[in-house]
PDB file of N, CA and C in Angstrom:
ATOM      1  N   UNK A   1      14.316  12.013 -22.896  1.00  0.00           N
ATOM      2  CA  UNK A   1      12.990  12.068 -22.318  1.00  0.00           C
ATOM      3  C   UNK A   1      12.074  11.035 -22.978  1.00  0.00           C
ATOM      4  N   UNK A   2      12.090  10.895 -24.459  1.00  0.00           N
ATOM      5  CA  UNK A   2      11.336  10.143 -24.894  1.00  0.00           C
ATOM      6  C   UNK A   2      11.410   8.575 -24.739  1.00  0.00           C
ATOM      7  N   UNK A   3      12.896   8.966 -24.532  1.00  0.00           N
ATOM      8  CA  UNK A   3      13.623   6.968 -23.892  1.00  0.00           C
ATOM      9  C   UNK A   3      12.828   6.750 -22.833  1.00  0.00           C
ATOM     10  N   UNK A   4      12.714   7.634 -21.494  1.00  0.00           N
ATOM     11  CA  UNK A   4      12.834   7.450 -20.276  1.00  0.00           C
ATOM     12  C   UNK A   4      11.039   7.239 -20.282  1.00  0.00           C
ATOM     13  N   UNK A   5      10.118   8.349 -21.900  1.00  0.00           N
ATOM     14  CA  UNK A   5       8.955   7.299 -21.638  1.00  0.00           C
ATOM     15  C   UNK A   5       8.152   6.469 -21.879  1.00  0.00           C
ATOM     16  N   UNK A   6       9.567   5.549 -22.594  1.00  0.00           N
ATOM     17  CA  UNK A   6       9.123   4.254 -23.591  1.00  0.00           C
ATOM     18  C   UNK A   6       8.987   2.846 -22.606  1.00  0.00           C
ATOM     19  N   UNK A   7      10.549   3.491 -21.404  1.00  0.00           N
ATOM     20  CA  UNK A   7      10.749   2.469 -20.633  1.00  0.00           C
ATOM     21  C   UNK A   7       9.729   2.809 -19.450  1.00  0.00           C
ATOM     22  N   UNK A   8       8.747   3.686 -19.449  1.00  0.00           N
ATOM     23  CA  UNK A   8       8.045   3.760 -18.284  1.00  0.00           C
ATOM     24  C   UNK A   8       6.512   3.090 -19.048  1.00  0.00           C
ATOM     25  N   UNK A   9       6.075   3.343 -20.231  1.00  0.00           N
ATOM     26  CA  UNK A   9       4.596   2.657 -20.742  1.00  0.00           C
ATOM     27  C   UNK A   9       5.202   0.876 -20.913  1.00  0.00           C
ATOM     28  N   UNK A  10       6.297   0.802 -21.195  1.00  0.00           N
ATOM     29  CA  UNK A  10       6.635  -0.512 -20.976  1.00  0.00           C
ATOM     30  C   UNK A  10       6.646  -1.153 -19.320  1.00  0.00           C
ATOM     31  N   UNK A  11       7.323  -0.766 -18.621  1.00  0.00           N
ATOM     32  CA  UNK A  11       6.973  -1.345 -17.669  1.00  0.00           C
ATOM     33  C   UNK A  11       5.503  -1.253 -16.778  1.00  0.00           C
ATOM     34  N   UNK A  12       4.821  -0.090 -17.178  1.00  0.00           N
ATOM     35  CA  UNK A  12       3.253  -0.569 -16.959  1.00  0.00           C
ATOM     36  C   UNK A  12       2.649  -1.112 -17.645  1.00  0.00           C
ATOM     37  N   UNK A  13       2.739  -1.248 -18.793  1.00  0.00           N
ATOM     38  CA  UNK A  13       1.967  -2.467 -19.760  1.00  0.00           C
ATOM     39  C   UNK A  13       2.480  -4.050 -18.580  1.00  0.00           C
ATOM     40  N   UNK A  14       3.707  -4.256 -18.711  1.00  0.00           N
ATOM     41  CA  UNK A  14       4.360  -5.459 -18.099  1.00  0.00           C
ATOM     42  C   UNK A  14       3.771  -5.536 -16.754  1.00  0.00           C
ATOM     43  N   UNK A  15       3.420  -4.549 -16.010  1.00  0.00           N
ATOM     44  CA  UNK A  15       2.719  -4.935 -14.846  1.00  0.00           C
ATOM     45  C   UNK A  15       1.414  -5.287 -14.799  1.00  0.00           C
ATOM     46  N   UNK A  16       0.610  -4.862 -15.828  1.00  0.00           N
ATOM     47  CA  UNK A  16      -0.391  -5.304 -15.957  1.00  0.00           C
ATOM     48  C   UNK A  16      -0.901  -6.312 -16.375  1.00  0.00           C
ATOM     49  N   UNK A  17      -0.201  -6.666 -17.724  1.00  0.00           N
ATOM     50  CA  UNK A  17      -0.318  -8.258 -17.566  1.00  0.00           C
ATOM     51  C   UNK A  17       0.105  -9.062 -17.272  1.00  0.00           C
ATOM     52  N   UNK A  18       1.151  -9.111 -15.947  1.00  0.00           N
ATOM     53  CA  UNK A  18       1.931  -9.463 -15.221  1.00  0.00           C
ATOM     54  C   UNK A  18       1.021  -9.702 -14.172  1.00  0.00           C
ATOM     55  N   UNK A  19       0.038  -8.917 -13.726  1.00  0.00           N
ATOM     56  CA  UNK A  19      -1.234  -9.014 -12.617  1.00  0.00           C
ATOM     57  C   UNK A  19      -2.108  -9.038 -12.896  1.00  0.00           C
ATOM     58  N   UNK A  20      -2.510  -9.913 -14.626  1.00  0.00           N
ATOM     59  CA  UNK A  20      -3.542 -10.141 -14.945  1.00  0.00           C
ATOM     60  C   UNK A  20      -3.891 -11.805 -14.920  1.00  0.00           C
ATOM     61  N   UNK A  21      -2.785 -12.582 -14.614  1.00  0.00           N
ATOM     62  CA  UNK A  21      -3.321 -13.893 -14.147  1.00  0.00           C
ATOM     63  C   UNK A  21      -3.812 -14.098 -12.810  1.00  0.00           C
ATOM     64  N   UNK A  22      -5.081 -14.632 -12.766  1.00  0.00           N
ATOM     65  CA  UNK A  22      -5.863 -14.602 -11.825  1.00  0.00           C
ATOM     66  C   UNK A  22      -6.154 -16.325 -11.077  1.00  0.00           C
ATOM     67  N   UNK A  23      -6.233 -16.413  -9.400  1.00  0.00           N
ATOM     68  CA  UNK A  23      -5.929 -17.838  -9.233  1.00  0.00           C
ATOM     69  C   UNK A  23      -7.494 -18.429  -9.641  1.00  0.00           C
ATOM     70  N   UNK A  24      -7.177 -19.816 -10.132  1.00  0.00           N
ATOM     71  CA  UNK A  24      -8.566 -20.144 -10.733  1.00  0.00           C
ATOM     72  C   UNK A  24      -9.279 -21.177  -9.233  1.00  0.00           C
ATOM     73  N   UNK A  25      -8.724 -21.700  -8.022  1.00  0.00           N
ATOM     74  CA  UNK A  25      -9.372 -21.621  -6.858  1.00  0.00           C
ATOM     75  C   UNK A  25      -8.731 -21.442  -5.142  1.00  0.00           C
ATOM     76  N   UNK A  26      -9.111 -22.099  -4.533  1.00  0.00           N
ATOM     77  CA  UNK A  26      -9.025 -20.985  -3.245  1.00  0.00           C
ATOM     78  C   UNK A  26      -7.649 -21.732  -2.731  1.00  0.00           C
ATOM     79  N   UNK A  27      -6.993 -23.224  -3.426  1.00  0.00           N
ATOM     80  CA  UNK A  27      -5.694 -23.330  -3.182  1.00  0.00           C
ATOM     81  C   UNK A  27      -4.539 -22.664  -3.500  1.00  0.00           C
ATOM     82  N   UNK A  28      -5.425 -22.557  -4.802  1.00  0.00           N
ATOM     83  CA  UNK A  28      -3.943 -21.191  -5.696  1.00  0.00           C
ATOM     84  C   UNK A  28      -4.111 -20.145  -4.884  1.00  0.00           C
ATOM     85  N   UNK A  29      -5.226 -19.270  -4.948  1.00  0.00           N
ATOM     86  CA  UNK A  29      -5.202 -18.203  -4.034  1.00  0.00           C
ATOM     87  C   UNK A  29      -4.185 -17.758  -2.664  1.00  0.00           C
ATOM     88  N   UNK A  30      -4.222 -19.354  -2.101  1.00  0.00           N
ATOM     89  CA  UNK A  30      -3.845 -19.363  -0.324  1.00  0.00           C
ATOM     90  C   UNK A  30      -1.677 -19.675  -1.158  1.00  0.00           C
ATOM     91  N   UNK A  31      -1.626 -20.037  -1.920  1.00  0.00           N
ATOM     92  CA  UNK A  31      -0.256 -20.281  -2.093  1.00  0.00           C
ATOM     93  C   UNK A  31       0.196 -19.001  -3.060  1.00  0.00           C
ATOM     94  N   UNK A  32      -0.915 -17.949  -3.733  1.00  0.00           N
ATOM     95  CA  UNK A  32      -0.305 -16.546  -4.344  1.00  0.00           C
ATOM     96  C   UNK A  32       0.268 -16.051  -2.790  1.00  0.00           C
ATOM     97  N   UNK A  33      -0.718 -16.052  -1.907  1.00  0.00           N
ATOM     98  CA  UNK A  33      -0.737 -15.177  -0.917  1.00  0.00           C
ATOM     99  C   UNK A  33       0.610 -15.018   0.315  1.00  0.00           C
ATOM    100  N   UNK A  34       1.207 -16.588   0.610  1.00  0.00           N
ATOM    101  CA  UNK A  34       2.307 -16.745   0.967  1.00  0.00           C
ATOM    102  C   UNK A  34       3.398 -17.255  -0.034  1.00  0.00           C
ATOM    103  N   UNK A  35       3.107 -16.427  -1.118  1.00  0.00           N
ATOM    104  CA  UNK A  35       4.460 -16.954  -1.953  1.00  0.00           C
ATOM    105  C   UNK A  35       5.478 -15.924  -1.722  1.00  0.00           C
ATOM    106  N   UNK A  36       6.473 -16.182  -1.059  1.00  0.00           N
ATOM    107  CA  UNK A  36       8.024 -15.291  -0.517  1.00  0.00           C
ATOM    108  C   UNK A  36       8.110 -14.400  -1.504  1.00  0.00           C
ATOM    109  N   UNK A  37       8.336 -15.181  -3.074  1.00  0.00           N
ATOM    110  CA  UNK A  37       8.787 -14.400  -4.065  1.00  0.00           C
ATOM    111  C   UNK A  37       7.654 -13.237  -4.428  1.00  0.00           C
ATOM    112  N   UNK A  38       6.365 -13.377  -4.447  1.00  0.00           N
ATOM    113  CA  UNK A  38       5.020 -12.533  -5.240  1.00  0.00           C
ATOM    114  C   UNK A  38       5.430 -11.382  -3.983  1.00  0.00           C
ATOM    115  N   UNK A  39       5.859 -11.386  -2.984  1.00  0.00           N
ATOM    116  CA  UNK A  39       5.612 -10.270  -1.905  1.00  0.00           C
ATOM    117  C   UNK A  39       6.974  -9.473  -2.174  1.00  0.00           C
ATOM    118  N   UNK A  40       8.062 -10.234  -2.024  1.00  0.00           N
ATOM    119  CA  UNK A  40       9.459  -9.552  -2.913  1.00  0.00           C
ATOM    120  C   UNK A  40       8.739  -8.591  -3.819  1.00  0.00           C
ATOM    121  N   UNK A  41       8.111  -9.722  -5.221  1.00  0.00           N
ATOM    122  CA  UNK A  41       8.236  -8.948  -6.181  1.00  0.00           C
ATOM    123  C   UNK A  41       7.311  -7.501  -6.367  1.00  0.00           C
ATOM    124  N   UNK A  42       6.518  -7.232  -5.274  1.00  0.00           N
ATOM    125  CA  UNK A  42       5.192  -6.133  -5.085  1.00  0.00           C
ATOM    126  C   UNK A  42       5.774  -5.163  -4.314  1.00  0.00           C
ATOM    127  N   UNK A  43       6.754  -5.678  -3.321  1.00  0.00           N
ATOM    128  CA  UNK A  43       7.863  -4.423  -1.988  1.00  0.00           C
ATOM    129  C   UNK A  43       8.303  -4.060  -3.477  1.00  0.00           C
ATOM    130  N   UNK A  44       9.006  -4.539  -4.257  1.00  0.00           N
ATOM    131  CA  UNK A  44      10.139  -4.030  -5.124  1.00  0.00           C
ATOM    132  C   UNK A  44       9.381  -3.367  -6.232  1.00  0.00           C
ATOM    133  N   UNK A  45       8.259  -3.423  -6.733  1.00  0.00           N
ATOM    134  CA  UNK A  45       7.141  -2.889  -7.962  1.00  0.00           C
ATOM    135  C   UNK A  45       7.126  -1.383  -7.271  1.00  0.00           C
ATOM    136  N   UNK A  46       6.425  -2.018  -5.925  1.00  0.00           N
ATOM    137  CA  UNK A  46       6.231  -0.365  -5.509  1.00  0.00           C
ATOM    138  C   UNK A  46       6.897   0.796  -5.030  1.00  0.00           C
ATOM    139  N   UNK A  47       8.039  -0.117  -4.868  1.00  0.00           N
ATOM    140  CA  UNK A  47       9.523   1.113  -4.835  1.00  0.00           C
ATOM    141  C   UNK A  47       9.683   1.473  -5.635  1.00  0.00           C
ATOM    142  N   UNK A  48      10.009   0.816  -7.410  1.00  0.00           N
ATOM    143  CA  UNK A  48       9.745   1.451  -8.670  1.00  0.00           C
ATOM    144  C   UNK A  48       8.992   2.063  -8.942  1.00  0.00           C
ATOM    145  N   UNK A  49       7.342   2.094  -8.432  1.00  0.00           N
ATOM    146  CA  UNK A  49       6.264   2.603  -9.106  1.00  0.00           C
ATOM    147  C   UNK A  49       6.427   4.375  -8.550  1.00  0.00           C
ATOM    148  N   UNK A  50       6.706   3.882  -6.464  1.00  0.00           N
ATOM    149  CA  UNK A  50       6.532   5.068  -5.952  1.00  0.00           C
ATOM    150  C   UNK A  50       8.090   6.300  -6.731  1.00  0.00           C
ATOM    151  N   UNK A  51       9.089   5.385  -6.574  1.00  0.00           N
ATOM    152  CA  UNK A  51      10.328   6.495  -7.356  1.00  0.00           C
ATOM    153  C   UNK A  51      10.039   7.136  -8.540  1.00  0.00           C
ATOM    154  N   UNK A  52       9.512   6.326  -9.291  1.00  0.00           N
ATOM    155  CA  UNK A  52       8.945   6.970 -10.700  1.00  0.00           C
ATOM    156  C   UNK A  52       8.144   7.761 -10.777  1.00  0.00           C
ATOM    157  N   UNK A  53       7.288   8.248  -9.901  1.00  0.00           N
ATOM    158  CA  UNK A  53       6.062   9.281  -9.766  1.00  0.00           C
ATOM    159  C   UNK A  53       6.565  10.356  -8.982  1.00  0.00           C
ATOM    160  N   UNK A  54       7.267  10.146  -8.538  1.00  0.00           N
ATOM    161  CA  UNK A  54       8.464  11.582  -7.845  1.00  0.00           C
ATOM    162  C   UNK A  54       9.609  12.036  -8.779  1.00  0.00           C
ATOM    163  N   UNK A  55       9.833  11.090  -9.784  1.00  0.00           N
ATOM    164  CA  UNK A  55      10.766  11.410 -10.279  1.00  0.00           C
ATOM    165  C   UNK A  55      10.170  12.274 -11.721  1.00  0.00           C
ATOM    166  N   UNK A  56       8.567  11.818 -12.322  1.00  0.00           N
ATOM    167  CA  UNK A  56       7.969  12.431 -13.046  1.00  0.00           C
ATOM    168  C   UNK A  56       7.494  13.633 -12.688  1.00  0.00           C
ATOM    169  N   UNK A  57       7.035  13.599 -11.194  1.00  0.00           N
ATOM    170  CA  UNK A  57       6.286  14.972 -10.638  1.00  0.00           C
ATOM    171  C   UNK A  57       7.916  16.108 -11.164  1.00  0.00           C
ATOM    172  N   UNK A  58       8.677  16.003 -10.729  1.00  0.00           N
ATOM    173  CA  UNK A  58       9.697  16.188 -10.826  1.00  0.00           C
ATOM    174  C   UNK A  58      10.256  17.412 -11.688  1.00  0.00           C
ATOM    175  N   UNK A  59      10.235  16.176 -12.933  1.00  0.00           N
ATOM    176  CA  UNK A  59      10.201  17.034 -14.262  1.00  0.00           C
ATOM    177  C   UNK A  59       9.502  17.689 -14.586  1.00  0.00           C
ATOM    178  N   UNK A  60       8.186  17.469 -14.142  1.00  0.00           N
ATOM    179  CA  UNK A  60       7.184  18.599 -14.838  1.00  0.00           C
ATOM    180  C   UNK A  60       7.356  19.996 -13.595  1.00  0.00           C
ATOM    181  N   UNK A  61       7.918  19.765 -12.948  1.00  0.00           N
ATOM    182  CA  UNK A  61       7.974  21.246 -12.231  1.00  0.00           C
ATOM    183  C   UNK A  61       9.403  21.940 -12.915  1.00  0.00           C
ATOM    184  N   UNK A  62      10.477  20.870 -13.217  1.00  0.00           N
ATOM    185  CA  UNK A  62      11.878  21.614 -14.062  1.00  0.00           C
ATOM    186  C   UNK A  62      11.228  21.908 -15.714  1.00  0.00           C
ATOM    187  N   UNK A  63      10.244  21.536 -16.223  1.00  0.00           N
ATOM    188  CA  UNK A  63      10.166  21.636 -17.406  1.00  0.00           C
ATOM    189  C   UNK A  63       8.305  21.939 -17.983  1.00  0.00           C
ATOM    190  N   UNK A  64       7.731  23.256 -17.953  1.00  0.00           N
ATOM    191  CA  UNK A  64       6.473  23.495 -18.286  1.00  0.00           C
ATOM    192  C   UNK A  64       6.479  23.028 -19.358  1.00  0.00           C
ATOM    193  N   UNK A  65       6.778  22.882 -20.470  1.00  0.00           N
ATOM    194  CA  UNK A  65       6.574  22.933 -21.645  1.00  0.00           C
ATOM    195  C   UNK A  65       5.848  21.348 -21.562  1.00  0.00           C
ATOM    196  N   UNK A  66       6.592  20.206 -20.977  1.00  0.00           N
ATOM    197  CA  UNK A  66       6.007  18.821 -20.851  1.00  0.00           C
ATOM    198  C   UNK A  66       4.918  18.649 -19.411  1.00  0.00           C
ATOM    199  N   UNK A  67       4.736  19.569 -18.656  1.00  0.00           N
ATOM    200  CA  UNK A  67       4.214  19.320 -17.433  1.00  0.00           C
ATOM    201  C   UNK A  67       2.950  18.725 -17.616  1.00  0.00           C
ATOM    202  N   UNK A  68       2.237  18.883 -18.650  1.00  0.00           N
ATOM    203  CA  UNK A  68       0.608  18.384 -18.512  1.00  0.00           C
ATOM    204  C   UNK A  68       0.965  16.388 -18.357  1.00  0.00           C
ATOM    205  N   UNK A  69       2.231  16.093 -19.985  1.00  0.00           N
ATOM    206  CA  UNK A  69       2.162  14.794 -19.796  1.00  0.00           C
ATOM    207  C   UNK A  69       3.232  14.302 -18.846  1.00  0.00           C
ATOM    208  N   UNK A  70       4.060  14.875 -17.972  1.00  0.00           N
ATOM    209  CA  UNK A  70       4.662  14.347 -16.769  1.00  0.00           C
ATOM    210  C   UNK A  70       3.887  13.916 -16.000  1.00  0.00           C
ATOM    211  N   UNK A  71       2.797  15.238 -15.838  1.00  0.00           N
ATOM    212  CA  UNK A  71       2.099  14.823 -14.497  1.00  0.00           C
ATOM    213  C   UNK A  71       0.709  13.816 -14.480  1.00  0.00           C
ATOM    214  N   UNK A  72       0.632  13.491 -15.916  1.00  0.00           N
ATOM    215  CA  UNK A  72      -0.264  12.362 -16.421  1.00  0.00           C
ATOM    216  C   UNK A  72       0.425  11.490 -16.120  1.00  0.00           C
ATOM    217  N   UNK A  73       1.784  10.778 -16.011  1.00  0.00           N
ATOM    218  CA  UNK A  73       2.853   9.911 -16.299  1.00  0.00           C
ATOM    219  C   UNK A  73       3.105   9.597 -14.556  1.00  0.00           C
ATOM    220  N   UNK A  74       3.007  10.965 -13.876  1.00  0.00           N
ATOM    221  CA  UNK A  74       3.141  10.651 -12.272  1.00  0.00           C
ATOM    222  C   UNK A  74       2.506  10.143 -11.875  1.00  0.00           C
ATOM    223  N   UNK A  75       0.834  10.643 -12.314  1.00  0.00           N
ATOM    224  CA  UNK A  75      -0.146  10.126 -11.811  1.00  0.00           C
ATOM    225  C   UNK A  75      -0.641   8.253 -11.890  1.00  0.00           C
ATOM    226  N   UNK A  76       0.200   8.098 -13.280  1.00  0.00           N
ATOM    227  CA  UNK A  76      -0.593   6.858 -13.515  1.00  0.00           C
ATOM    228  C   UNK A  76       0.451   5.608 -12.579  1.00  0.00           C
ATOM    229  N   UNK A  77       2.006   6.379 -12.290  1.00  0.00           N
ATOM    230  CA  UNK A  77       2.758   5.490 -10.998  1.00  0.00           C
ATOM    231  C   UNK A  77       2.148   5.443  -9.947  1.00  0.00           C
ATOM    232  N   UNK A  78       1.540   6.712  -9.739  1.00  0.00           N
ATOM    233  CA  UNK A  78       1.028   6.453  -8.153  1.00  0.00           C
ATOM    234  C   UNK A  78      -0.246   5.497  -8.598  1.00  0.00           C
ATOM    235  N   UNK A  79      -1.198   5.804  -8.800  1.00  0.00           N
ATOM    236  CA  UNK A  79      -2.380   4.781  -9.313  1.00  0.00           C
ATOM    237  C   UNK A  79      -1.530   3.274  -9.278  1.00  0.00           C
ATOM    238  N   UNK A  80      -0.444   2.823  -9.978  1.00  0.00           N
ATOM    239  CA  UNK A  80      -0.221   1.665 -10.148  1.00  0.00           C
ATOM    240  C   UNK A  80       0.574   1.029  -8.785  1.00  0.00           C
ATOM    241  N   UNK A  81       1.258   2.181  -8.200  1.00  0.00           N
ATOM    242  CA  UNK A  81       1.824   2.056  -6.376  1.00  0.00           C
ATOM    243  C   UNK A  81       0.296   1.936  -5.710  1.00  0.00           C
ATOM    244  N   UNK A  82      -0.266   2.443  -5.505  1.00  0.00           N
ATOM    245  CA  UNK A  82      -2.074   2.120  -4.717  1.00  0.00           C
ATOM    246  C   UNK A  82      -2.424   0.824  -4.729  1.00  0.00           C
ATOM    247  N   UNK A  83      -2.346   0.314  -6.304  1.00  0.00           N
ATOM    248  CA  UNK A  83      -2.621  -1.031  -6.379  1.00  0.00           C
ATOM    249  C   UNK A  83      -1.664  -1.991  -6.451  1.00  0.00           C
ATOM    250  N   UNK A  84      -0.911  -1.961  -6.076  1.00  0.00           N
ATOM    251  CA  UNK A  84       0.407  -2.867  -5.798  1.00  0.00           C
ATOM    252  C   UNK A  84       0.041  -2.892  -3.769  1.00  0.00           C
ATOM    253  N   UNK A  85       0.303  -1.367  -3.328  1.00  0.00           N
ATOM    254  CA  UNK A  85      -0.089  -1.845  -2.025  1.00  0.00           C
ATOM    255  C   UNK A  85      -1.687  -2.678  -1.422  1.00  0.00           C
ATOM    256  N   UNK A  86      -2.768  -2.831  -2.757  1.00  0.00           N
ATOM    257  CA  UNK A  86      -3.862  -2.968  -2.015  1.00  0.00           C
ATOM    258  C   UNK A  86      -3.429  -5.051  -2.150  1.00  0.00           C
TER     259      UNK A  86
END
């Protein structure tokens, strides 16, 4: 459990500053926007983000004893799936 939530604050740290470079004008912008790969890589974030928040809701219904921080842990996938789809 504690593996499963080393590799989950790691990969939201990594998304975040992963989507913290920002385009500096409206050419970069227009080439983030049709870049093949950035849209790959956001379908595929939010399949991870959304599996991981079902898979946390999850546990905290097989296991009270952790449910407060599962469902802190679900919550913050879906939050990070929201903003992947916006």
């Amino acid at each position: 459990m504690l593996r499963l939530l080393c590799i989950s604050i790691f990969l939201v740290i990594f998304y975040l500053v992963f989507t913290a470079a920002q385009p500096r004008n409206a050419k970069e912008m227009q080439n983030m926007i049709h870049n093949e790969h950035a849209r790959a890589l956001d379908k595929r974030l939010l399949s991870i983000f959304e599996t991981k928040a079902q898979e946390f809701a999850k546990y905290s219904d097989e296991n009270p004893k952790t449910a407060s921080i599962t469902l802190m842990i679900a919550g913050l996938y879906k939050d990070l799936a929201l903003i992947v789809k916006a």
